[in-house]
N, C-alpha and C. Protein backbone atom coordinates (compact mmCIF):
# COMPACT_ATOMS: atom_id res chain seq x y z
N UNK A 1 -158.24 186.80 -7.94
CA UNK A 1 -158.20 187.60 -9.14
C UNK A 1 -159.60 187.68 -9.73
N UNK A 2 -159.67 188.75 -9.95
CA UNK A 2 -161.23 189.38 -10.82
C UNK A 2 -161.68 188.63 -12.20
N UNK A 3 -162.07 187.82 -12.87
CA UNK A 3 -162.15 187.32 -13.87
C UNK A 3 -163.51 188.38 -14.63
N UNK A 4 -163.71 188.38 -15.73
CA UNK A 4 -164.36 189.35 -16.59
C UNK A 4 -165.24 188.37 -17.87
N UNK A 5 -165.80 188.35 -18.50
CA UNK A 5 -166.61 187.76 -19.14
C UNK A 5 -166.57 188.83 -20.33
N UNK A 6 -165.90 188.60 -21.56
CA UNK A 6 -165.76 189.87 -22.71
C UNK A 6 -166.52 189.07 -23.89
N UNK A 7 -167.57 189.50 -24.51
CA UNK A 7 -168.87 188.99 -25.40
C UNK A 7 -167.94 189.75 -26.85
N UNK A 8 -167.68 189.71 -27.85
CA UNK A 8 -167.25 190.46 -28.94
C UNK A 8 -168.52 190.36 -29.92
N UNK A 9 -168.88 191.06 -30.88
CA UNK A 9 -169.87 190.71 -31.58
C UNK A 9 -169.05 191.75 -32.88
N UNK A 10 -168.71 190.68 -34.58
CA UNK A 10 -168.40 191.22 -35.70
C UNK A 10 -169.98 192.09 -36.24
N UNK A 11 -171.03 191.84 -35.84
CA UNK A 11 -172.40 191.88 -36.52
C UNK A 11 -172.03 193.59 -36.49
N UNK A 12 -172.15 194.46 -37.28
CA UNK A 12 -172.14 195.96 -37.38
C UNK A 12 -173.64 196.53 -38.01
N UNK A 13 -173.96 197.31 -36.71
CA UNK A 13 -175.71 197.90 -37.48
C UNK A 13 -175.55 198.70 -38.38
N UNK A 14 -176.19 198.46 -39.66
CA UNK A 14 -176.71 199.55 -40.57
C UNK A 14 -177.55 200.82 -40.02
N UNK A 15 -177.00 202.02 -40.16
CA UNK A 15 -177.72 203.27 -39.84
C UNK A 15 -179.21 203.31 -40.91
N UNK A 16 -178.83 203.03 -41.74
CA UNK A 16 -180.14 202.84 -42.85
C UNK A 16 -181.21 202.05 -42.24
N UNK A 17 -180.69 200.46 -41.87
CA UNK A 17 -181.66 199.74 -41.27
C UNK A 17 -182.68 199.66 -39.69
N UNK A 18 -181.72 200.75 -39.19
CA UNK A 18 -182.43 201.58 -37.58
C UNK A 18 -183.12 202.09 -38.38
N UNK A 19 -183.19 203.35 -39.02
CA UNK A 19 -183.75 204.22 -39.76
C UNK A 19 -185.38 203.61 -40.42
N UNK A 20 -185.29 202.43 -41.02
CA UNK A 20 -186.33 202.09 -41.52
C UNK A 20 -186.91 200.79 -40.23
N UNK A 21 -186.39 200.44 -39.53
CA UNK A 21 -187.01 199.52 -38.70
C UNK A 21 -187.95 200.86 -37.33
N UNK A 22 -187.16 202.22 -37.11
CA UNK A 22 -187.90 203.15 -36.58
C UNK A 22 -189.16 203.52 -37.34
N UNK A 23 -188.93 203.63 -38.37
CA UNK A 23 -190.41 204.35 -39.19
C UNK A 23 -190.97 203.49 -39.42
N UNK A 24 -190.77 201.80 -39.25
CA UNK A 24 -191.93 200.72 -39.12
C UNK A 24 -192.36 200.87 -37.62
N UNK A 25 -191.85 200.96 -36.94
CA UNK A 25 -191.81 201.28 -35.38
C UNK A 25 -193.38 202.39 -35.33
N UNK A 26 -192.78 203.57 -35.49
CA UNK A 26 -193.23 204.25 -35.95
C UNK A 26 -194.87 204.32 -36.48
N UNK A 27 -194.69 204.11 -37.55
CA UNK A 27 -195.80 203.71 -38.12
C UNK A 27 -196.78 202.96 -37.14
N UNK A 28 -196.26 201.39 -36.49
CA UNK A 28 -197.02 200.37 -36.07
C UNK A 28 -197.75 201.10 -34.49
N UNK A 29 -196.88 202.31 -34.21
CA UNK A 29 -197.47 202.52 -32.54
C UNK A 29 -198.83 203.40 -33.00
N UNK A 30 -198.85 204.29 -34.11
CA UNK A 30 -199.77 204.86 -34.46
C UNK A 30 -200.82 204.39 -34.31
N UNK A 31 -200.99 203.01 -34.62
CA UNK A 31 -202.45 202.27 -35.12
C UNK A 31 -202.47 201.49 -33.36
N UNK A 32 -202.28 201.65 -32.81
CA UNK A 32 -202.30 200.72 -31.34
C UNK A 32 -203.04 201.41 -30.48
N UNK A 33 -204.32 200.88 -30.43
CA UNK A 33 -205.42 201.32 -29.26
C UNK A 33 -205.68 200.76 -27.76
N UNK A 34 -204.76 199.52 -28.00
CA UNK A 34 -205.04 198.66 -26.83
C UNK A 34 -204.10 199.31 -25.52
N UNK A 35 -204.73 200.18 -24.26
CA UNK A 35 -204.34 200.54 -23.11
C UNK A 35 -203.40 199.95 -22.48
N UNK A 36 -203.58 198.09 -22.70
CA UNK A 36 -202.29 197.60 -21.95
C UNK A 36 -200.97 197.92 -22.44
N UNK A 37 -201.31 197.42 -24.07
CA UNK A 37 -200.11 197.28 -24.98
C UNK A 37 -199.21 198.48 -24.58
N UNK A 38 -199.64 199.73 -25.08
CA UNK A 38 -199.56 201.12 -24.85
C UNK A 38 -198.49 201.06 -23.36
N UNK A 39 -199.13 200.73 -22.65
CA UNK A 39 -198.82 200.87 -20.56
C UNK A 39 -197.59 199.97 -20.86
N UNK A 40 -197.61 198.93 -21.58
CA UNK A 40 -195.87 197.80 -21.95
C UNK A 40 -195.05 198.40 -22.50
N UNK A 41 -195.25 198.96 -23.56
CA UNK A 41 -194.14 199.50 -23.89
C UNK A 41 -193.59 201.21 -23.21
N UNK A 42 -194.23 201.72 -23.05
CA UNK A 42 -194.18 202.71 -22.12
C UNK A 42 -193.15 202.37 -20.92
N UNK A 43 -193.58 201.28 -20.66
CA UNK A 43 -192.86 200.60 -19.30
C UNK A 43 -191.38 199.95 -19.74
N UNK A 44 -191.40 199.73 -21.08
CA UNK A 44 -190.32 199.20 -21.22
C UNK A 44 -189.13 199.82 -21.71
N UNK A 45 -189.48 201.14 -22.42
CA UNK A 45 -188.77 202.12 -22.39
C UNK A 45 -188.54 203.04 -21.05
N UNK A 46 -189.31 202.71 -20.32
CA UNK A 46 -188.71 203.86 -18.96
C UNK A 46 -187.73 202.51 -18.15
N UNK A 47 -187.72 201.42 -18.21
CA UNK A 47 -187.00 200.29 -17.65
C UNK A 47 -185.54 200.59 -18.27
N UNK A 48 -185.74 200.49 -19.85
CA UNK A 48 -184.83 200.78 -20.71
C UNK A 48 -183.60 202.17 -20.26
N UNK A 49 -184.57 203.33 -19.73
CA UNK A 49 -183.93 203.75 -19.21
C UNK A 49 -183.08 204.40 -17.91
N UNK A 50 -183.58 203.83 -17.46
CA UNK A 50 -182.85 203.03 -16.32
C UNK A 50 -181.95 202.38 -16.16
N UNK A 51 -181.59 201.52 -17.19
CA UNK A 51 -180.30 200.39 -17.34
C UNK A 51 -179.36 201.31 -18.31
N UNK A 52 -179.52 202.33 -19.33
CA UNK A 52 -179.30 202.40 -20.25
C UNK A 52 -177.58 203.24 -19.32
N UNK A 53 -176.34 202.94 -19.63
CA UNK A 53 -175.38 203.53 -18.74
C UNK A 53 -174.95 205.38 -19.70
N UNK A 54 -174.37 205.61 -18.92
CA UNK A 54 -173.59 207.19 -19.73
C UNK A 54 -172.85 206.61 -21.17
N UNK A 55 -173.00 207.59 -21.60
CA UNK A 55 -172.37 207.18 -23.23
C UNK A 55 -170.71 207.57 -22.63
N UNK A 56 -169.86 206.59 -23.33
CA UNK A 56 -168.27 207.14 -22.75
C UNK A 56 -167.49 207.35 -24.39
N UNK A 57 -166.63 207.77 -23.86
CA UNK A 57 -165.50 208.77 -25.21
C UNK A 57 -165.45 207.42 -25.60
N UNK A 58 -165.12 207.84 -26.71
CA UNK A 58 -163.90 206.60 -28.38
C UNK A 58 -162.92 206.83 -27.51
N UNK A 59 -162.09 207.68 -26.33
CA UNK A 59 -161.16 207.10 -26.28
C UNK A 59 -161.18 206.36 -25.10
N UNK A 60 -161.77 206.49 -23.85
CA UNK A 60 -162.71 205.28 -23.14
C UNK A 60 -163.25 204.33 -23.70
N UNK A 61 -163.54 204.15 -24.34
CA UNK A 61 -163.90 202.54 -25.25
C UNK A 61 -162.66 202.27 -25.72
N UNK A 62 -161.89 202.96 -26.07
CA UNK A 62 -160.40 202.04 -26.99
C UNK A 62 -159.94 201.89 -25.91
N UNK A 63 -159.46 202.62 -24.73
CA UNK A 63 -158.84 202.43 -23.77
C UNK A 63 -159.19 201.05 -23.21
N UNK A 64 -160.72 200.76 -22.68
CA UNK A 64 -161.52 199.17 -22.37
C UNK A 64 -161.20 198.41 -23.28
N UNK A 65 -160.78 198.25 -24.26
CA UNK A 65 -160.63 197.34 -25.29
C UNK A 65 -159.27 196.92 -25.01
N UNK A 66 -158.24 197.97 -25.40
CA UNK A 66 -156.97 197.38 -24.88
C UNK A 66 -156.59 196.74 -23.40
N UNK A 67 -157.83 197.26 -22.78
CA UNK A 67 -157.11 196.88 -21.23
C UNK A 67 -157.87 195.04 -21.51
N UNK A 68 -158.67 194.87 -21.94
CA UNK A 68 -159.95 193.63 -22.12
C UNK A 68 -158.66 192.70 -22.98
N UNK A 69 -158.31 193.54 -24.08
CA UNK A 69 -157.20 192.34 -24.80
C UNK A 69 -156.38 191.97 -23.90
N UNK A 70 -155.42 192.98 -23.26
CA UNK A 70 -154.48 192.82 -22.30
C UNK A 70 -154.84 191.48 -21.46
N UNK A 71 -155.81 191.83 -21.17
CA UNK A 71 -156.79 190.37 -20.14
C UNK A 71 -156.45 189.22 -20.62
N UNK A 72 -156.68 189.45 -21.50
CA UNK A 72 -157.05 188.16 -22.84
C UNK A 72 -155.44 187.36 -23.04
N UNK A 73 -154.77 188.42 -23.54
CA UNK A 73 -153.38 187.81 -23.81
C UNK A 73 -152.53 187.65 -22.92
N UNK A 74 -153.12 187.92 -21.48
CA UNK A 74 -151.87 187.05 -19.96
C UNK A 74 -152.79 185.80 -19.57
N UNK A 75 -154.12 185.55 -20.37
CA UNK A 75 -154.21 184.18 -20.25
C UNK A 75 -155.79 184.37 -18.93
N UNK A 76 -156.38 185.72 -18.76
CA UNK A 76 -157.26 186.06 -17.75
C UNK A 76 -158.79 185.68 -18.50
N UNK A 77 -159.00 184.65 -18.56
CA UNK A 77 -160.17 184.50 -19.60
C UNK A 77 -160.69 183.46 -19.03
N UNK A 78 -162.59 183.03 -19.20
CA UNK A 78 -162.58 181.43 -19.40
C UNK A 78 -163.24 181.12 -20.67
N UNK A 79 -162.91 180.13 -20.44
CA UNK A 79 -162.97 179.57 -22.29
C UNK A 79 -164.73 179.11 -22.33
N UNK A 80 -165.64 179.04 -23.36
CA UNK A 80 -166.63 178.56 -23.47
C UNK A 80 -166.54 177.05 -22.24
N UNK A 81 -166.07 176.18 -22.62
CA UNK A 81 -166.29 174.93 -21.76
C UNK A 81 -166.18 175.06 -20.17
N UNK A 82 -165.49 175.86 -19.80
CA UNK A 82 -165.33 176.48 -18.66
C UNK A 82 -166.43 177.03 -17.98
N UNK A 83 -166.86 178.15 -18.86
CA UNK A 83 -168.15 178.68 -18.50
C UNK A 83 -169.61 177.76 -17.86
N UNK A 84 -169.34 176.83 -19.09
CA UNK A 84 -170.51 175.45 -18.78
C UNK A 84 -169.91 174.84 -17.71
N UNK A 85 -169.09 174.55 -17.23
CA UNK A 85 -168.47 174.35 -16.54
C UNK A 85 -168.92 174.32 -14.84
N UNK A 86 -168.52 176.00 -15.00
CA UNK A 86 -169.23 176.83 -13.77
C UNK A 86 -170.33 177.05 -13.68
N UNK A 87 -171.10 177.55 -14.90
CA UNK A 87 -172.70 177.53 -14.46
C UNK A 87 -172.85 176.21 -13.53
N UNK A 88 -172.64 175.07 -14.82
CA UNK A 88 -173.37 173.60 -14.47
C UNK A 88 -173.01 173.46 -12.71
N UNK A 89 -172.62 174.29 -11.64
CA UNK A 89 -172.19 173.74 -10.79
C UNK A 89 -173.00 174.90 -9.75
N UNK A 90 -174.10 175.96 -10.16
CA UNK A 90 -174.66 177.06 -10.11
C UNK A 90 -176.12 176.33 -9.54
N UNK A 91 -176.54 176.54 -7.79
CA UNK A 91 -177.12 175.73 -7.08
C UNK A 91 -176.89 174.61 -6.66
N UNK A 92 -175.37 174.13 -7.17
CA UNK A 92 -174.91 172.38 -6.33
C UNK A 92 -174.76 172.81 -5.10
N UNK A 93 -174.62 172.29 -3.81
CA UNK A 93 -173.87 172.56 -2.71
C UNK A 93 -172.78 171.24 -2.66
């Protein structure tokens, strides 16, 4: 059986606070002369997108959610201690 690893996070972003952390953003690339710096982040946004997957419907995300609870409530989970568990055993032979 397939086991799944589901991360939840309550933390919800402020649209306001993207908004002003971009126009510090913003602002700070303006003043940046240094060629490497410049060549890093450049690089890290084209990396960025690369990983970055297709945006999917609200109803594809609710759909993953219920199927992820479903998981959850026949008992398809491992628990934090578990996890340590398995890592800790990650290169034993």
């Amino acid at each position: 059986m397939e086991q799944k690893l589901y991360i939840y996070s309550s933390k919800r972003i402020n649209l306001m606070d993207i908004k002003a952390d971009l126009k510090w953003i913003h602002k700070e690339l303006d003043t940046v002369k240094d060629p490497t710096l410049i060549e890093a982040f450049k690089n890290m946004l084209k990396y960025r997108n690369k990983l970055a997957p297709e945006r999917i419907t609200i109803e594809r995300y609710n759909q993953e959610l219920e199927a992820s609870e479903k998981e959850i409530e026949s008992g398809s989970f491992y628990t934090h201690e578990d996890v340590k568990k398995i890592a800790g055993q990650w290169g034993k032979k």
